[in-house]
PDB file of N, CA and C in Angstrom:
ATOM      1  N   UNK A   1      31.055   3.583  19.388  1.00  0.00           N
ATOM      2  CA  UNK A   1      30.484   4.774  18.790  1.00  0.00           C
ATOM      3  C   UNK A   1      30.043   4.416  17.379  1.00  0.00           C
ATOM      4  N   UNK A   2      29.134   4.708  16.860  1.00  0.00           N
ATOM      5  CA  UNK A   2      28.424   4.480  15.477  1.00  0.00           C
ATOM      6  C   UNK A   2      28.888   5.472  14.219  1.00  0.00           C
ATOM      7  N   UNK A   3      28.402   4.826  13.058  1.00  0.00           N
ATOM      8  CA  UNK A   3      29.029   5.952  12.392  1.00  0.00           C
ATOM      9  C   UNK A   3      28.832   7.445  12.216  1.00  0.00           C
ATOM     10  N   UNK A   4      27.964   7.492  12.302  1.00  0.00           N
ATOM     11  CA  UNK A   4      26.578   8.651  12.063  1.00  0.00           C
ATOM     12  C   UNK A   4      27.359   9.804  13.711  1.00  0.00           C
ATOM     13  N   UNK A   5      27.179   9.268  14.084  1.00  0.00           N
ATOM     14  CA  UNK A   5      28.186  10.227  15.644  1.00  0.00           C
ATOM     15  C   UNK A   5      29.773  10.161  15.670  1.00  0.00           C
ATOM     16  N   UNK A   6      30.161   9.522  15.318  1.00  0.00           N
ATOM     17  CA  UNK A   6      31.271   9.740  14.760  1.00  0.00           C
ATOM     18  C   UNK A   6      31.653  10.894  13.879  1.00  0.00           C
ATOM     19  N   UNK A   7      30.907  10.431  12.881  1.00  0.00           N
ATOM     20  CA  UNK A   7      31.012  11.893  11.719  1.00  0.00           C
ATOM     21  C   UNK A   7      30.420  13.209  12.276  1.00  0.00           C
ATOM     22  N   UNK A   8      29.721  12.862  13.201  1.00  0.00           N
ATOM     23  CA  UNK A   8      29.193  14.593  13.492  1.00  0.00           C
ATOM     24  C   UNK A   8      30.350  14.960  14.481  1.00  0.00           C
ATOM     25  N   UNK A   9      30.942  14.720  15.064  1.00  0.00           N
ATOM     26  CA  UNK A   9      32.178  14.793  16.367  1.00  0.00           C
ATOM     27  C   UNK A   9      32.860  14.948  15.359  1.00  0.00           C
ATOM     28  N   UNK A  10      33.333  14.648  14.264  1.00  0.00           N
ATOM     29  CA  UNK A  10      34.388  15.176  13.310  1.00  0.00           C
ATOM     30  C   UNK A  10      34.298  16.543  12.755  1.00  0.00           C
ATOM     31  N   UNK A  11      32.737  16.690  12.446  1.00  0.00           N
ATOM     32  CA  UNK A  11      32.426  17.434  11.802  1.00  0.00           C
ATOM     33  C   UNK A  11      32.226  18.955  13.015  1.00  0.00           C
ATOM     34  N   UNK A  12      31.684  18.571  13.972  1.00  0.00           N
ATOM     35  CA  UNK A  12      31.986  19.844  14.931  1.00  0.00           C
ATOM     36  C   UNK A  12      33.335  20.038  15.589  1.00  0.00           C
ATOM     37  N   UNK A  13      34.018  19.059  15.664  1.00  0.00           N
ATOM     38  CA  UNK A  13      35.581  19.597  15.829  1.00  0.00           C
ATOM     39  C   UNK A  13      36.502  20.491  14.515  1.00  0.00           C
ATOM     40  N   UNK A  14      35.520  20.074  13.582  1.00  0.00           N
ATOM     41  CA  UNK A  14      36.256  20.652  12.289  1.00  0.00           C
ATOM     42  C   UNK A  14      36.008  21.829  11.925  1.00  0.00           C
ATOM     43  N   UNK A  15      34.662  22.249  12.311  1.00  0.00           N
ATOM     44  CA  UNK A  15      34.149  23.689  12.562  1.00  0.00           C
ATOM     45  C   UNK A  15      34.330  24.709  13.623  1.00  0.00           C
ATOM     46  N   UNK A  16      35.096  23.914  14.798  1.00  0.00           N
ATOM     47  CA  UNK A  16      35.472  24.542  15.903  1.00  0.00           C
ATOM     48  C   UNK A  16      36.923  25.592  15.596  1.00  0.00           C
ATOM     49  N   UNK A  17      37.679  24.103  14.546  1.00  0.00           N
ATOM     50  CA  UNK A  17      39.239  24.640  14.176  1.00  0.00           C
ATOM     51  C   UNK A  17      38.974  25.730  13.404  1.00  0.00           C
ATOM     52  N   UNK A  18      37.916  25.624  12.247  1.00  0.00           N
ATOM     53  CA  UNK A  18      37.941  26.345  11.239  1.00  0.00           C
ATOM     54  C   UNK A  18      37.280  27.907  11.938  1.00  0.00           C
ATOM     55  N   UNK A  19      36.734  28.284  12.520  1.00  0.00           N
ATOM     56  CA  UNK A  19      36.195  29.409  13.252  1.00  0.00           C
ATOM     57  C   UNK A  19      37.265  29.679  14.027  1.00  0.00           C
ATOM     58  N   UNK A  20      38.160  29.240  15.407  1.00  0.00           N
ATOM     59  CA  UNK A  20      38.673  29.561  16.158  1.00  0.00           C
ATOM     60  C   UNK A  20      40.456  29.461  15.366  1.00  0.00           C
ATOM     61  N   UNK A  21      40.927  29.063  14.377  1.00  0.00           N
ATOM     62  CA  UNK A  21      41.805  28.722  14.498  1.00  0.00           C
ATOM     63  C   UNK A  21      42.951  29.818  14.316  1.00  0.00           C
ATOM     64  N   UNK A  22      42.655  31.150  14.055  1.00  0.00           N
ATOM     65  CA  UNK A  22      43.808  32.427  14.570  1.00  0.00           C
ATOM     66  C   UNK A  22      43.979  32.417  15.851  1.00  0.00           C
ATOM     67  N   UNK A  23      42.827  31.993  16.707  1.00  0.00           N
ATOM     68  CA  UNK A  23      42.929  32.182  18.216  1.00  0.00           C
ATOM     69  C   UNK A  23      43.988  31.212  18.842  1.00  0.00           C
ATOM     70  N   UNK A  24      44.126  30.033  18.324  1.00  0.00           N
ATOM     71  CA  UNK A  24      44.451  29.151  19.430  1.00  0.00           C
ATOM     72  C   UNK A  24      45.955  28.909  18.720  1.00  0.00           C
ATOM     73  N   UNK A  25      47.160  28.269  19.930  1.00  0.00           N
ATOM     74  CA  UNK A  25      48.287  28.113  19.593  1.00  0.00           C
ATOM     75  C   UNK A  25      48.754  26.791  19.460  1.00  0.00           C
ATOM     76  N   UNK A  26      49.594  27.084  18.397  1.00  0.00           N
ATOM     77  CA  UNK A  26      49.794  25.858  17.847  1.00  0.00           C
ATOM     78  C   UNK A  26      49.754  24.606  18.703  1.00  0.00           C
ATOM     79  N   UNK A  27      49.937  24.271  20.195  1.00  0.00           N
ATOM     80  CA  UNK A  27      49.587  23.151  21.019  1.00  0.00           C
ATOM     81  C   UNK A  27      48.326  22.511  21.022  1.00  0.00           C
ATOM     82  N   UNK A  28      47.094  23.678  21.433  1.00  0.00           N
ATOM     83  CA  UNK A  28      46.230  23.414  20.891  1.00  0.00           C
ATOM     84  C   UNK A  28      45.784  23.082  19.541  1.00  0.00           C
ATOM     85  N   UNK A  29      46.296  23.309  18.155  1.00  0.00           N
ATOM     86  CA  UNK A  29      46.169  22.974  17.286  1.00  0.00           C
ATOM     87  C   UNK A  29      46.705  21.804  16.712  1.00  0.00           C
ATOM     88  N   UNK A  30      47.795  20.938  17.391  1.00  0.00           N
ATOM     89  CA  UNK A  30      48.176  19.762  17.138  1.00  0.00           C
ATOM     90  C   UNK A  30      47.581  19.218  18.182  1.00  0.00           C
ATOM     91  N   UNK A  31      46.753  19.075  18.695  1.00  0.00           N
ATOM     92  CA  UNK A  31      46.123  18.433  19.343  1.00  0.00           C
ATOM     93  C   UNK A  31      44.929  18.236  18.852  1.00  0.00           C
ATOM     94  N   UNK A  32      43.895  19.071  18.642  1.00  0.00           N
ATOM     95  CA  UNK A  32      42.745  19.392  17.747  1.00  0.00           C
ATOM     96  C   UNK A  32      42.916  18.062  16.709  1.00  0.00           C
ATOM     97  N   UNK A  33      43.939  18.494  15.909  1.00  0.00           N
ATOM     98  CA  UNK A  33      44.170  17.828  14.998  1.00  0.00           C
ATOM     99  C   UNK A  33      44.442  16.666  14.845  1.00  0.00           C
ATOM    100  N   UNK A  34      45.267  16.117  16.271  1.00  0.00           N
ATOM    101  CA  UNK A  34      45.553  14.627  16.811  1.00  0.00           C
ATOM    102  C   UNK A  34      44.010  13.488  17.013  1.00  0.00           C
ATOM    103  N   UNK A  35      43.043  14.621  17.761  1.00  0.00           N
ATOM    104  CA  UNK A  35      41.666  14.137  17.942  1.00  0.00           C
ATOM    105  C   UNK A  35      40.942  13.432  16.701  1.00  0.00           C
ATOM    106  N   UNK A  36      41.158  14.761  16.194  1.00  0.00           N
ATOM    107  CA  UNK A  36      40.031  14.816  14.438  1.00  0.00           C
ATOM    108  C   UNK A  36      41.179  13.795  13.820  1.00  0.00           C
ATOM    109  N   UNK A  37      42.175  13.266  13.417  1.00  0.00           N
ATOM    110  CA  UNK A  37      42.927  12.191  13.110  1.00  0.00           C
ATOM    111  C   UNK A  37      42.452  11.052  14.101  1.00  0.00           C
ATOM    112  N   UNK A  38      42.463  10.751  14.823  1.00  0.00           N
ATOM    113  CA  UNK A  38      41.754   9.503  15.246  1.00  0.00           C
ATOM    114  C   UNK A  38      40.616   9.204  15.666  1.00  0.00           C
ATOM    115  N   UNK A  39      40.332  10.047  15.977  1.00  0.00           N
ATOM    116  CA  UNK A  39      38.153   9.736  15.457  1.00  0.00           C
ATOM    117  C   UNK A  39      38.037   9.303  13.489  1.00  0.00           C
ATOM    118  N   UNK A  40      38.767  10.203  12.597  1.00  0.00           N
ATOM    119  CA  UNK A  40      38.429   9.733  11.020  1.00  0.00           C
ATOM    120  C   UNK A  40      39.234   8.236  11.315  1.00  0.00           C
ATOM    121  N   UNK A  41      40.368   7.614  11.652  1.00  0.00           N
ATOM    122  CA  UNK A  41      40.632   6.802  11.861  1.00  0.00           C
ATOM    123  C   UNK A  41      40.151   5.698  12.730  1.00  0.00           C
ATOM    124  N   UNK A  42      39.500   5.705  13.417  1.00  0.00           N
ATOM    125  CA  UNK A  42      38.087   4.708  13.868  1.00  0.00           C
ATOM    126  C   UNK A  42      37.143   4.524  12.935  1.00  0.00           C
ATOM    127  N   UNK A  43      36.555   5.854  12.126  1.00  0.00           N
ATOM    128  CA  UNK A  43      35.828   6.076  11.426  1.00  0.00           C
ATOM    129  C   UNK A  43      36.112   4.384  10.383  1.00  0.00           C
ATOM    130  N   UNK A  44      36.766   4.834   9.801  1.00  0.00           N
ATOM    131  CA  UNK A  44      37.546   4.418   8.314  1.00  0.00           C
ATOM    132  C   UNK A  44      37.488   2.702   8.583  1.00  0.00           C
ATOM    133  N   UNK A  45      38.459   2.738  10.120  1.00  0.00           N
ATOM    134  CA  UNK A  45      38.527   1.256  10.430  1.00  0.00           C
ATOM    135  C   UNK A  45      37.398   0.862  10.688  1.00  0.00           C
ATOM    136  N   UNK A  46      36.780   1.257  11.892  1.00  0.00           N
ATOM    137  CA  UNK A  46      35.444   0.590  12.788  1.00  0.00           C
ATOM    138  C   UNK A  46      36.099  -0.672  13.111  1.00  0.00           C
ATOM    139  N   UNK A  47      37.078  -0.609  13.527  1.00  0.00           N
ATOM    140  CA  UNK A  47      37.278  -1.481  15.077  1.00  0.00           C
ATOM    141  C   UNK A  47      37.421  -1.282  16.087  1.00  0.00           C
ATOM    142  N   UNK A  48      36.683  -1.489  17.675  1.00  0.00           N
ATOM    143  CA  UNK A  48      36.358  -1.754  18.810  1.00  0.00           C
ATOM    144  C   UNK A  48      37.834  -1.484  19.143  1.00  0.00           C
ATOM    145  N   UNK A  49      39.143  -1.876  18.981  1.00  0.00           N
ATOM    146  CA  UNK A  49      39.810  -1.619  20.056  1.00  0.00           C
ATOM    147  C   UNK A  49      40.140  -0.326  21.073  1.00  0.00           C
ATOM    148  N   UNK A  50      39.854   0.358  19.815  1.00  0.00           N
ATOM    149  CA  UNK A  50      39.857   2.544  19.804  1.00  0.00           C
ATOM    150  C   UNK A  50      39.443   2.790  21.073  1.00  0.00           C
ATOM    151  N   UNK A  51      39.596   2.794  22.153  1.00  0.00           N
ATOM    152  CA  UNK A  51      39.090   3.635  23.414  1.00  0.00           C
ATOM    153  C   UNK A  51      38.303   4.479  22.914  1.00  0.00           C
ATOM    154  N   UNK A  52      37.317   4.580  22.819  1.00  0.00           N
ATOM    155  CA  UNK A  52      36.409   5.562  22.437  1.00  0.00           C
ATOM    156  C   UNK A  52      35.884   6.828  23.787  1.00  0.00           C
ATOM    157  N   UNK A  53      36.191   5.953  25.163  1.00  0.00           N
ATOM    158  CA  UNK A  53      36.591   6.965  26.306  1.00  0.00           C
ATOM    159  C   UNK A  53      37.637   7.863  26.152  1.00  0.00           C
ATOM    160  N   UNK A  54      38.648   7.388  25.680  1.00  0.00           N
ATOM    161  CA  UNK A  54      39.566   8.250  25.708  1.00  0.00           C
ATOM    162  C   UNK A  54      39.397   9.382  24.734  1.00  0.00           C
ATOM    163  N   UNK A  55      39.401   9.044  23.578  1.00  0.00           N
ATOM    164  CA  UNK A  55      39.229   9.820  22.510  1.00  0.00           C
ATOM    165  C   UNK A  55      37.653  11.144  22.768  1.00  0.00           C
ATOM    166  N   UNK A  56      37.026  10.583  23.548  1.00  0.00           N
ATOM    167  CA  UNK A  56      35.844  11.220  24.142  1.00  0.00           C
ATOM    168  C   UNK A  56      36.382  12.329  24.764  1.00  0.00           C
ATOM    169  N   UNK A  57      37.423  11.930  25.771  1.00  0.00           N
ATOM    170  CA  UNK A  57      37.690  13.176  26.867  1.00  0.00           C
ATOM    171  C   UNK A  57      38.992  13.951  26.128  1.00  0.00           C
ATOM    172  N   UNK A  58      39.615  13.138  25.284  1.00  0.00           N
ATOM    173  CA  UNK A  58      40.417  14.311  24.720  1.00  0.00           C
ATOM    174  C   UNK A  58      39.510  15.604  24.103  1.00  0.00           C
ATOM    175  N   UNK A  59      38.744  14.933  22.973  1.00  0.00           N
ATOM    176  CA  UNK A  59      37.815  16.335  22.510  1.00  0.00           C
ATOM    177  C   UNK A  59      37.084  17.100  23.501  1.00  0.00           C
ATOM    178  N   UNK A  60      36.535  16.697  24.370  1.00  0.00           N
ATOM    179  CA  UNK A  60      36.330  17.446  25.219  1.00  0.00           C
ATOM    180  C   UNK A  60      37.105  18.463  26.380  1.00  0.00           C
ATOM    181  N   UNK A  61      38.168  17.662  26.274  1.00  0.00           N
ATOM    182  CA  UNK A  61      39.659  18.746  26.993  1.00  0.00           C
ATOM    183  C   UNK A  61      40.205  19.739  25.879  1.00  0.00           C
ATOM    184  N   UNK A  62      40.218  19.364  24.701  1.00  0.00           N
ATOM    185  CA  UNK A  62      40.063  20.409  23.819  1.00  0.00           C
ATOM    186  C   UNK A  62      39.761  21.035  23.717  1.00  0.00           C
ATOM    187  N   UNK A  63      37.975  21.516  23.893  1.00  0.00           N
ATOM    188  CA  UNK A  63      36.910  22.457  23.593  1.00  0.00           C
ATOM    189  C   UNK A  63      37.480  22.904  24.514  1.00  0.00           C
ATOM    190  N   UNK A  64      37.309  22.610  26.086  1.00  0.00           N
ATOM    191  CA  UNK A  64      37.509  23.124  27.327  1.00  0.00           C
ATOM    192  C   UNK A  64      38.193  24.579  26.966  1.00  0.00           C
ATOM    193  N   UNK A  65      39.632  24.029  26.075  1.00  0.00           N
ATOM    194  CA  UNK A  65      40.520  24.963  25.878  1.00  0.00           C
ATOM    195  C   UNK A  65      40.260  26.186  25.544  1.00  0.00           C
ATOM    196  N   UNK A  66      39.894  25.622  24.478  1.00  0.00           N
ATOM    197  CA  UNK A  66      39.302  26.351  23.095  1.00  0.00           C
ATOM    198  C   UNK A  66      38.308  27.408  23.745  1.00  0.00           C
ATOM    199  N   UNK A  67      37.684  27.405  24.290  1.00  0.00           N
ATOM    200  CA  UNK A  67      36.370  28.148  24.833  1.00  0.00           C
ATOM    201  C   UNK A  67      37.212  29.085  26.302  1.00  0.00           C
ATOM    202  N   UNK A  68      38.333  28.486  26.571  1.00  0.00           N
ATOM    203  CA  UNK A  68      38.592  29.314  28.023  1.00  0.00           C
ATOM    204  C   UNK A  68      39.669  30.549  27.138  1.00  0.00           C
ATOM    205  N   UNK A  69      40.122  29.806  25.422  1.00  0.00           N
ATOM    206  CA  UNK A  69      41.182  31.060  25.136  1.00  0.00           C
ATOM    207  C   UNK A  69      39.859  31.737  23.854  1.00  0.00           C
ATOM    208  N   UNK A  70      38.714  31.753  23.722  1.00  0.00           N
ATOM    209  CA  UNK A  70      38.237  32.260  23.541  1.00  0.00           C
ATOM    210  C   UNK A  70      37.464  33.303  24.243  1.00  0.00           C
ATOM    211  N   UNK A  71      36.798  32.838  25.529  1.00  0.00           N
ATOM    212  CA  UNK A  71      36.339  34.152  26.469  1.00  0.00           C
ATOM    213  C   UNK A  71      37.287  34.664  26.864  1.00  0.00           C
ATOM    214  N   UNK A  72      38.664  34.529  27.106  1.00  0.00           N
ATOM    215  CA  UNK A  72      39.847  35.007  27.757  1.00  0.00           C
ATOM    216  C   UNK A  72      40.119  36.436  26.512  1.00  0.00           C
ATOM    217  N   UNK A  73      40.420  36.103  25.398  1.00  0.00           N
ATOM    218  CA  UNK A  73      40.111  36.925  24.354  1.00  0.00           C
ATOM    219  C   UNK A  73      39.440  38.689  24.540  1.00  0.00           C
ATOM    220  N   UNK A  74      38.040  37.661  24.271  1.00  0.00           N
ATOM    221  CA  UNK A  74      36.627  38.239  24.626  1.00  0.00           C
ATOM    222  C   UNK A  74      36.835  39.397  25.475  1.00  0.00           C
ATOM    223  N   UNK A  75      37.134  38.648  26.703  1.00  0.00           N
ATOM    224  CA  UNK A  75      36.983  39.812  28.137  1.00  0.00           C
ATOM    225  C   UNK A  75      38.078  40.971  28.097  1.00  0.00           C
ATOM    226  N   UNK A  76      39.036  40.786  27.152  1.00  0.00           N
ATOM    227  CA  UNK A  76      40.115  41.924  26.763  1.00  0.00           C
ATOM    228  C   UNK A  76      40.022  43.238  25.695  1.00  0.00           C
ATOM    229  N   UNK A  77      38.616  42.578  25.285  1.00  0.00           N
ATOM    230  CA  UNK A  77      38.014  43.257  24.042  1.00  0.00           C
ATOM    231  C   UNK A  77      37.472  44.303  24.609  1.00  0.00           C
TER     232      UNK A  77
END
């Protein structure tokens, strides 16, 4: 992963927390936070060993979350 995408994946996970973050419980939020800690930590290093798959599908099992306890919300409203 390059730097330039890197930083934007930081930067929209960081805007995800900062908008959603009354909603979601603390599991989700140490997790969030586990992500955005090792993506800036690839960042910083830029060494290849980082699974960058992995770290891929965590943020994305994240959002998943994030978006199912947000319409879940929503539809109670």
């Amino acid at each position: 992963m390059d730097k330039q995408t890197c930083k934007n994946h930081i930067a929209v996970l960081k805007k995800v927390r900062g908008a959603c973050d009354s909603q979601l419980d603390s599991g989700v939020k140490v997790e969030l936070d586990a992500v955005i800690e090792a993506l800036e930590q690839h960042l910083e290093s830029q060494t290849h060993g980082v699974d960058v798959a992995t770290l891929s599908l965590r943020g994305l099992q994240i959002i998943a979350v994030i978006v199912s306890i947000v319409t879940n919300i929503r539809d109670k409203m």
